[in-house]
C-alpha atoms as a PDB file:
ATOM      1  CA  UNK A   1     -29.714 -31.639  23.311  1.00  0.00           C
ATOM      2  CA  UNK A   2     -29.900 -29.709  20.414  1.00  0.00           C
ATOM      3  CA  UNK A   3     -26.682 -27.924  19.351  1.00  0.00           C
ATOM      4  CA  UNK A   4     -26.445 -23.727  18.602  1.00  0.00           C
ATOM      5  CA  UNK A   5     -25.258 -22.519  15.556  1.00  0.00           C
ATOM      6  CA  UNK A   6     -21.967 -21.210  15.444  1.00  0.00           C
ATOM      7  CA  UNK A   7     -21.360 -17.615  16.262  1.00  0.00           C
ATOM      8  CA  UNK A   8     -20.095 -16.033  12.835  1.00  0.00           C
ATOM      9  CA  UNK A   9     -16.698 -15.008  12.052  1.00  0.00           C
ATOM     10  CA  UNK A  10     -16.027 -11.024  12.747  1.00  0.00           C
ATOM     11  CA  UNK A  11     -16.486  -8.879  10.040  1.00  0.00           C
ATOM     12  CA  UNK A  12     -13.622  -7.470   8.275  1.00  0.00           C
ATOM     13  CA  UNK A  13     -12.788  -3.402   9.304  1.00  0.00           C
ATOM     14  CA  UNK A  14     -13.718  -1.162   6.284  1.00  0.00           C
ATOM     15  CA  UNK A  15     -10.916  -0.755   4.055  1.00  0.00           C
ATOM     16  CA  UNK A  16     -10.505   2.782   4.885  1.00  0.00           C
ATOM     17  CA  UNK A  17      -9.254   2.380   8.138  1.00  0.00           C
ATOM     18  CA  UNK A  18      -6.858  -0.690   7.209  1.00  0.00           C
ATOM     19  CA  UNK A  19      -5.137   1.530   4.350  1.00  0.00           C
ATOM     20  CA  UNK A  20      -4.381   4.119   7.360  1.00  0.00           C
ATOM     21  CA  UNK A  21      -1.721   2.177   8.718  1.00  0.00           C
ATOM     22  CA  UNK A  22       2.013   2.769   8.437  1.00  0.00           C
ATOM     23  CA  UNK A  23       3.691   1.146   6.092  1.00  0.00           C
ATOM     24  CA  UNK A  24       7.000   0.380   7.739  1.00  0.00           C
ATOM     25  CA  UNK A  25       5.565  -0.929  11.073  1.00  0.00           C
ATOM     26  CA  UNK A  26       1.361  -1.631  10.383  1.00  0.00           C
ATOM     27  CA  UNK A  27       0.728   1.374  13.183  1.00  0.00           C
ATOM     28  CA  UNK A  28      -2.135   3.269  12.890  1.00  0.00           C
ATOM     29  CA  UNK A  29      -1.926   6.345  11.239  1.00  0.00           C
ATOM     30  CA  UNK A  30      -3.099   9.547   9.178  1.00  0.00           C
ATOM     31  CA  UNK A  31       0.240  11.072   7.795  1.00  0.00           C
ATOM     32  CA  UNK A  32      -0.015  10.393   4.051  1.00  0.00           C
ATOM     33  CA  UNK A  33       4.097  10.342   2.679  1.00  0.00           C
ATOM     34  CA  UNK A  34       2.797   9.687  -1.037  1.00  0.00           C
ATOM     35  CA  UNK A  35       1.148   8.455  -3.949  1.00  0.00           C
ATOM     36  CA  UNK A  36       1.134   5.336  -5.734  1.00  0.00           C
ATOM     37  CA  UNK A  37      -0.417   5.003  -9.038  1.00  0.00           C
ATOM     38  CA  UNK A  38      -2.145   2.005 -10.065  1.00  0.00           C
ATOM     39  CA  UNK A  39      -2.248   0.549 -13.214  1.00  0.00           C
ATOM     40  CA  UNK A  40      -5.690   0.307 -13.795  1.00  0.00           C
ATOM     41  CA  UNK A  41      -5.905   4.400 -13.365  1.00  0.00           C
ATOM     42  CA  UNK A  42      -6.644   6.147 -10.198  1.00  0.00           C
ATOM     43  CA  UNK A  43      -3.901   6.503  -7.151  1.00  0.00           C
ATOM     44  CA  UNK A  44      -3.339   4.804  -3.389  1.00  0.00           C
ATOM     45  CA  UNK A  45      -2.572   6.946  -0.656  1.00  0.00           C
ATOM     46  CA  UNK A  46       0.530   5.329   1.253  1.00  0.00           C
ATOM     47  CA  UNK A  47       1.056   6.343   5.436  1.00  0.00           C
ATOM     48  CA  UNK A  48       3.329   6.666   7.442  1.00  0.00           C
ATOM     49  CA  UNK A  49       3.216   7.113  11.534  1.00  0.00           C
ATOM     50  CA  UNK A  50       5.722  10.548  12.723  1.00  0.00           C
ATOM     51  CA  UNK A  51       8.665   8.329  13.108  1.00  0.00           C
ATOM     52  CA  UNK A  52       8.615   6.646   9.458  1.00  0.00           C
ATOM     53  CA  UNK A  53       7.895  10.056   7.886  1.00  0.00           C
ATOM     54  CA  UNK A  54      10.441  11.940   9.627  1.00  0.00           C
ATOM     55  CA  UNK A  55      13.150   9.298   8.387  1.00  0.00           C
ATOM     56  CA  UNK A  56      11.452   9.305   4.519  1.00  0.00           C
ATOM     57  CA  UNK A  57      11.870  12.859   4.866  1.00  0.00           C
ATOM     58  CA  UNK A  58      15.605  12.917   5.770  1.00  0.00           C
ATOM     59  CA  UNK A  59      16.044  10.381   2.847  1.00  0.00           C
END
């Protein structure tokens, strides 16, 4: 009996979507709270979900 190849792994989500998630609790989300620069030039966007960015806010 001959034996099947094995299914592969899932691919990955696109980054894009993974970067949209909350930073406090890993939520999805699209409310960007700010701006990190990176060393190497250029900027990431940081998220938060309506809960997290109400309390950055208040901060």
């Amino acid at each position: 009996m001959p034996r099947s190849a094995p299914s592969p792994p899932p691919t990955p989500a696109p980054a894009a979507e993974e970067e949209r998630r909350c930073v406090d609790c890993g939520l999805p989300c699209n409310k960007q709270v700010a701006s990190v620069r990176r060393l190497r030039g250029g900027a990431r966007a940081v998220y938060a979900c309506s809960v997290h960015a109400a309390r950055r806010q208040a901060r």
